[in-house]
Protein backbone atom coordinates (compact mmCIF):
# COMPACT_ATOMS: atom_id res chain seq x y z
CA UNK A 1 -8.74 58.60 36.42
CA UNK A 2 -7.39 54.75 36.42
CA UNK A 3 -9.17 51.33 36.51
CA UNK A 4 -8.57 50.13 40.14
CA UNK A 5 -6.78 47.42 38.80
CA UNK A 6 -4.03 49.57 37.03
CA UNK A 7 -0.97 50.50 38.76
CA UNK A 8 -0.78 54.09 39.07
CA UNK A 9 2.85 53.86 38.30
CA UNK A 10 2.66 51.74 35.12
CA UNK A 11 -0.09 53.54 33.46
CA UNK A 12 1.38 55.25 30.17
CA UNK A 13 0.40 58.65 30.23
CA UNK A 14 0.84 61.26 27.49
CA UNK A 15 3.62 63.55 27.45
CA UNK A 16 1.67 66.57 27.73
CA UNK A 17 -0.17 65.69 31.01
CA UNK A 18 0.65 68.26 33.83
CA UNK A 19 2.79 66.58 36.97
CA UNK A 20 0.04 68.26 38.55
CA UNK A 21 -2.75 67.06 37.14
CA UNK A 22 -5.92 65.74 39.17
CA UNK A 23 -5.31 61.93 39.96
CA UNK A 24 -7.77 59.59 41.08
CA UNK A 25 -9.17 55.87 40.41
CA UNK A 26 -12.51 54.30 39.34
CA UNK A 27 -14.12 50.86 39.61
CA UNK A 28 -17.47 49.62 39.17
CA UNK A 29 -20.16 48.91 41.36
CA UNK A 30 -19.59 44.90 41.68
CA UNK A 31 -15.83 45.50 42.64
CA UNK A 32 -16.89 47.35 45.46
CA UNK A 33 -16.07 44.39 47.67
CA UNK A 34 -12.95 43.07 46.58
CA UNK A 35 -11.27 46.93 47.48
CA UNK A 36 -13.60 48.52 50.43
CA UNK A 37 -15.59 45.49 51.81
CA UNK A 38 -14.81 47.34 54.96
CA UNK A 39 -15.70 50.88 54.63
CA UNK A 40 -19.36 51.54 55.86
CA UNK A 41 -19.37 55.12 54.71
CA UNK A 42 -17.49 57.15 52.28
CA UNK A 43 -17.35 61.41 51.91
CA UNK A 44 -19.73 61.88 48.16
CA UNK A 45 -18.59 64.46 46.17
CA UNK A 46 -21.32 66.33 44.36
CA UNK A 47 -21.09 66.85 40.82
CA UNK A 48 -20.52 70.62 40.48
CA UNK A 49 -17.12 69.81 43.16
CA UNK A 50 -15.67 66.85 40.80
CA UNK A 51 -12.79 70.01 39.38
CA UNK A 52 -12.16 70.74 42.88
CA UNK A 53 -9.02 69.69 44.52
CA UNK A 54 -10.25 68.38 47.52
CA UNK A 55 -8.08 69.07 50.78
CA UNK A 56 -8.70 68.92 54.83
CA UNK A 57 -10.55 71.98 54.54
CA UNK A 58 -12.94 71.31 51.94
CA UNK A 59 -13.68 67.67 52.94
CA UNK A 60 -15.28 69.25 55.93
CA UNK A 61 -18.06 70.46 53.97
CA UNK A 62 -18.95 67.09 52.15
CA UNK A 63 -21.43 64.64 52.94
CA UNK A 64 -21.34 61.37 54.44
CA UNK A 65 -23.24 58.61 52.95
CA UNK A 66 -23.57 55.10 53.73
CA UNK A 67 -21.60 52.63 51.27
CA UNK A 68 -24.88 50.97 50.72
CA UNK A 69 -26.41 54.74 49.39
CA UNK A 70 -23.35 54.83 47.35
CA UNK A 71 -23.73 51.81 45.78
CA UNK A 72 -27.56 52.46 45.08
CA UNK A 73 -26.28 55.70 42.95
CA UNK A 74 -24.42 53.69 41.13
CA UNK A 75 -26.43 51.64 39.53
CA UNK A 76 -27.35 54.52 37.83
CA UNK A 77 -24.95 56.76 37.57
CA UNK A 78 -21.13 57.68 37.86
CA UNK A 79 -20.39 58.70 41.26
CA UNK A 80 -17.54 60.76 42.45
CA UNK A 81 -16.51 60.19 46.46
CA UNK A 82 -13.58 59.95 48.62
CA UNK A 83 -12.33 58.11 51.95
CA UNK A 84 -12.75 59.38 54.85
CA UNK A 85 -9.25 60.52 55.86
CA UNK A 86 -8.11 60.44 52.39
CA UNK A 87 -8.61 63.07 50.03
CA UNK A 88 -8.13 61.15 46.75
CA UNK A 89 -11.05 61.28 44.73
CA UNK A 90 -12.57 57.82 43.31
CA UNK A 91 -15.49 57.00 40.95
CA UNK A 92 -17.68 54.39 41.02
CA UNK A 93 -19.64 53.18 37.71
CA UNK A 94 -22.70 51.19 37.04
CA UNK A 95 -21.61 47.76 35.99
CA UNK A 96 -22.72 47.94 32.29
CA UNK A 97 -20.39 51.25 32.10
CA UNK A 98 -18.58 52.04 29.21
């Protein structure tokens, strides 16, 4: 998982990393606005799914929160969730995270 502010594609990555590997970006709670200020609700991902590959058939299954629940998680917490549509998996962090 990448900053949202790193290019994907100029990220150095290790050698060893799979092609295949799990992909996905993070950003904290007070960038929320410059990247989604128009998403109202987002798919959450529940801890024991974060290995999961998540595809068409297994977003079905995942609730749908409000951006502003979201948000309220992460003030505490990490939080795994994904666009609707979209199955690529973000995190968002509290602001004083890491």
């Amino acid at each position: 998982f990448l900053p949202v502010d790193i290019d994907m594609n100029d990220a150095p990555m290790p050698e060893f990393l799979s092609q295949q590997r799990r992909q996905g970006r993070w950003l904290y709670r007070r960038q929320w606005a410059d990247y989604f200020s128009d998403v109202d609700d987002v798919m959450l991902i529940q801890k024991p799914l974060w290995p999961v590959e998540l595809s068409a058939d297994n977003t079905a299954m995942l609730e749908i929160i409000s951006t502003e629940d979201l948000r309220g998680m992460a003030q505490e917490r990490c939080t795994m969730f994904a666009l609707k549509g979209n199955p690529q998996p973000w995190f968002i962090v509290p602001d004083n995270w890491g």
